[in-house]
PDB file of N, CA and C in Angstrom:
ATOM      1  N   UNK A   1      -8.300  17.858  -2.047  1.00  0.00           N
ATOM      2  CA  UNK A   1      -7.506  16.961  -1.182  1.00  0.00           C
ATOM      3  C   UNK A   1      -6.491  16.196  -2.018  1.00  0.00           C
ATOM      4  N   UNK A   2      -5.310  16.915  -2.353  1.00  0.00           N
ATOM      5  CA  UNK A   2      -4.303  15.999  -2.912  1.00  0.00           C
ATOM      6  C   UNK A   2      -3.788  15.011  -2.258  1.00  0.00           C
ATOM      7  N   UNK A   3      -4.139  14.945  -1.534  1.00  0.00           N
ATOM      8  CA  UNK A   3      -3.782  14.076  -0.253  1.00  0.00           C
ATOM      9  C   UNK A   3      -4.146  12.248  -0.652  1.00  0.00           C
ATOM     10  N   UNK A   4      -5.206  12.419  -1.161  1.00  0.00           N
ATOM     11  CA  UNK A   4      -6.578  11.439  -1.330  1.00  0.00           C
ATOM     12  C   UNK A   4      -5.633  10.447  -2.879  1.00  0.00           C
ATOM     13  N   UNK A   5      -5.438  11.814  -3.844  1.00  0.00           N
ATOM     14  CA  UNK A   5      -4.807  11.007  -4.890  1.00  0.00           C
ATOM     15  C   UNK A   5      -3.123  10.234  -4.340  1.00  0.00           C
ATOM     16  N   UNK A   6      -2.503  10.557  -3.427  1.00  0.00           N
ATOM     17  CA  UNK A   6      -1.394   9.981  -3.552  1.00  0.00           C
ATOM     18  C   UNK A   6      -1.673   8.554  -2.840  1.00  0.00           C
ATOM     19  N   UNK A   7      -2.398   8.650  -1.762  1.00  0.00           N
ATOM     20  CA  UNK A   7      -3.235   7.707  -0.959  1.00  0.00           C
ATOM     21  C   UNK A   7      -3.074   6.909  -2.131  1.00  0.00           C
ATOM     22  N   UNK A   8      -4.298   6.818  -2.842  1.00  0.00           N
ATOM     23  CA  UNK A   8      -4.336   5.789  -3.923  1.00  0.00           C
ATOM     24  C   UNK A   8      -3.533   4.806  -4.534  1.00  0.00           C
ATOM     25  N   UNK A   9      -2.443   5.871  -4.888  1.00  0.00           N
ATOM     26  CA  UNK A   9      -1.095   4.882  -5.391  1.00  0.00           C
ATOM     27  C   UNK A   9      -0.342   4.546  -4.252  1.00  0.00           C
ATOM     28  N   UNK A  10      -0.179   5.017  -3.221  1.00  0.00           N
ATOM     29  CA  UNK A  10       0.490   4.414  -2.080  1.00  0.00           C
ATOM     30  C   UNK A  10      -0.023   3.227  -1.384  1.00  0.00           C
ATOM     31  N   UNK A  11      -1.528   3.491  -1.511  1.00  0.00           N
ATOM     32  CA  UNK A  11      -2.567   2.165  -1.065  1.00  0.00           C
ATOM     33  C   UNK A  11      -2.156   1.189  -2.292  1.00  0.00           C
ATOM     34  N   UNK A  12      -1.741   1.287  -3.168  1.00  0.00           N
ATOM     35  CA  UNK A  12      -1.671   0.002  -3.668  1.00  0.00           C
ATOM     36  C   UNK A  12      -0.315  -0.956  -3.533  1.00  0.00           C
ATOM     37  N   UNK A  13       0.893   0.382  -3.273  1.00  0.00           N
ATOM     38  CA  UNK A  13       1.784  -0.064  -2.716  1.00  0.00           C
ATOM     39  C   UNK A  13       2.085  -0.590  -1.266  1.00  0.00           C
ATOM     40  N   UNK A  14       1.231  -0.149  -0.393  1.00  0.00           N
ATOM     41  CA  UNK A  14       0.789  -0.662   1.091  1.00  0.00           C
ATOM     42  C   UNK A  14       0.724  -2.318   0.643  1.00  0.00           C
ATOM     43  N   UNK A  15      -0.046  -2.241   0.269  1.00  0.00           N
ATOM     44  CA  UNK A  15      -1.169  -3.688   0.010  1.00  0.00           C
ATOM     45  C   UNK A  15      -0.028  -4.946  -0.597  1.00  0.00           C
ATOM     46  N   UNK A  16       0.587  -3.799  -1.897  1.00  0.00           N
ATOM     47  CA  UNK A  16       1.990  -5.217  -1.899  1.00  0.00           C
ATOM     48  C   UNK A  16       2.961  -5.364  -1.183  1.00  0.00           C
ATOM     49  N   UNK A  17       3.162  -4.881  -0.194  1.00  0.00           N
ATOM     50  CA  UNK A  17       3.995  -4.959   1.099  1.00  0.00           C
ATOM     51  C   UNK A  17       3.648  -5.876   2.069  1.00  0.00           C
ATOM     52  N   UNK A  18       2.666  -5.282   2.674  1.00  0.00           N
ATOM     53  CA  UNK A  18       1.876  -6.188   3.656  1.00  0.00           C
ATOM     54  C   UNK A  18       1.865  -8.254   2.660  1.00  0.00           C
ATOM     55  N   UNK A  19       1.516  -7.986   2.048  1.00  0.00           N
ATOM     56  CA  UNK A  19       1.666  -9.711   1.217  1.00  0.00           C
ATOM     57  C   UNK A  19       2.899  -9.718   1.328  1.00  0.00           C
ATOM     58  N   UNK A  20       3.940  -9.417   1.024  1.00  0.00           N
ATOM     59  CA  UNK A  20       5.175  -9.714   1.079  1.00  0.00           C
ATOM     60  C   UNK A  20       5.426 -10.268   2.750  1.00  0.00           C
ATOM     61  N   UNK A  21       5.321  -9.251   3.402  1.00  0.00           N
ATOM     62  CA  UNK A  21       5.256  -9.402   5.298  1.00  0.00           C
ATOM     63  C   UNK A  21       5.022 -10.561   5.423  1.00  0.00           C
ATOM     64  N   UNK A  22       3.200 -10.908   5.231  1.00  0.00           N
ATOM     65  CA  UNK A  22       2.283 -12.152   5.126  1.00  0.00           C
ATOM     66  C   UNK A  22       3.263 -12.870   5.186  1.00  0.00           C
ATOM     67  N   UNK A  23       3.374 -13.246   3.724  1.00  0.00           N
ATOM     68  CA  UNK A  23       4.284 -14.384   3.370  1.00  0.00           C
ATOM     69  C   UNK A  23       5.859 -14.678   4.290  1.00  0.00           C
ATOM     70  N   UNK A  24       6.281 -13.769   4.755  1.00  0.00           N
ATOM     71  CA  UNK A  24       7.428 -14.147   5.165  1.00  0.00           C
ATOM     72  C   UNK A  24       7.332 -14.667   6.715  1.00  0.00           C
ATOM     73  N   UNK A  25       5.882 -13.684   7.270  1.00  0.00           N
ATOM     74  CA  UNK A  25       5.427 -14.134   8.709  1.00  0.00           C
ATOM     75  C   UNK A  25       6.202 -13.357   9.567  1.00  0.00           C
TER      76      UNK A  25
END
């Protein structure tokens, strides 16, 4: 499932997005 590894690094880029969002509201 290469699928699974890109996930990974994209999940971490998800995650600093969404805080960015957060913060702006």
């Amino acid at each position: 499932m290469e699928g699974k590894k890109l996930t990974r690094r994209q999940r971490e880029v998800l995650e600093f997005i969404e805080q960015l969002v957060a913060q702006r509201g």
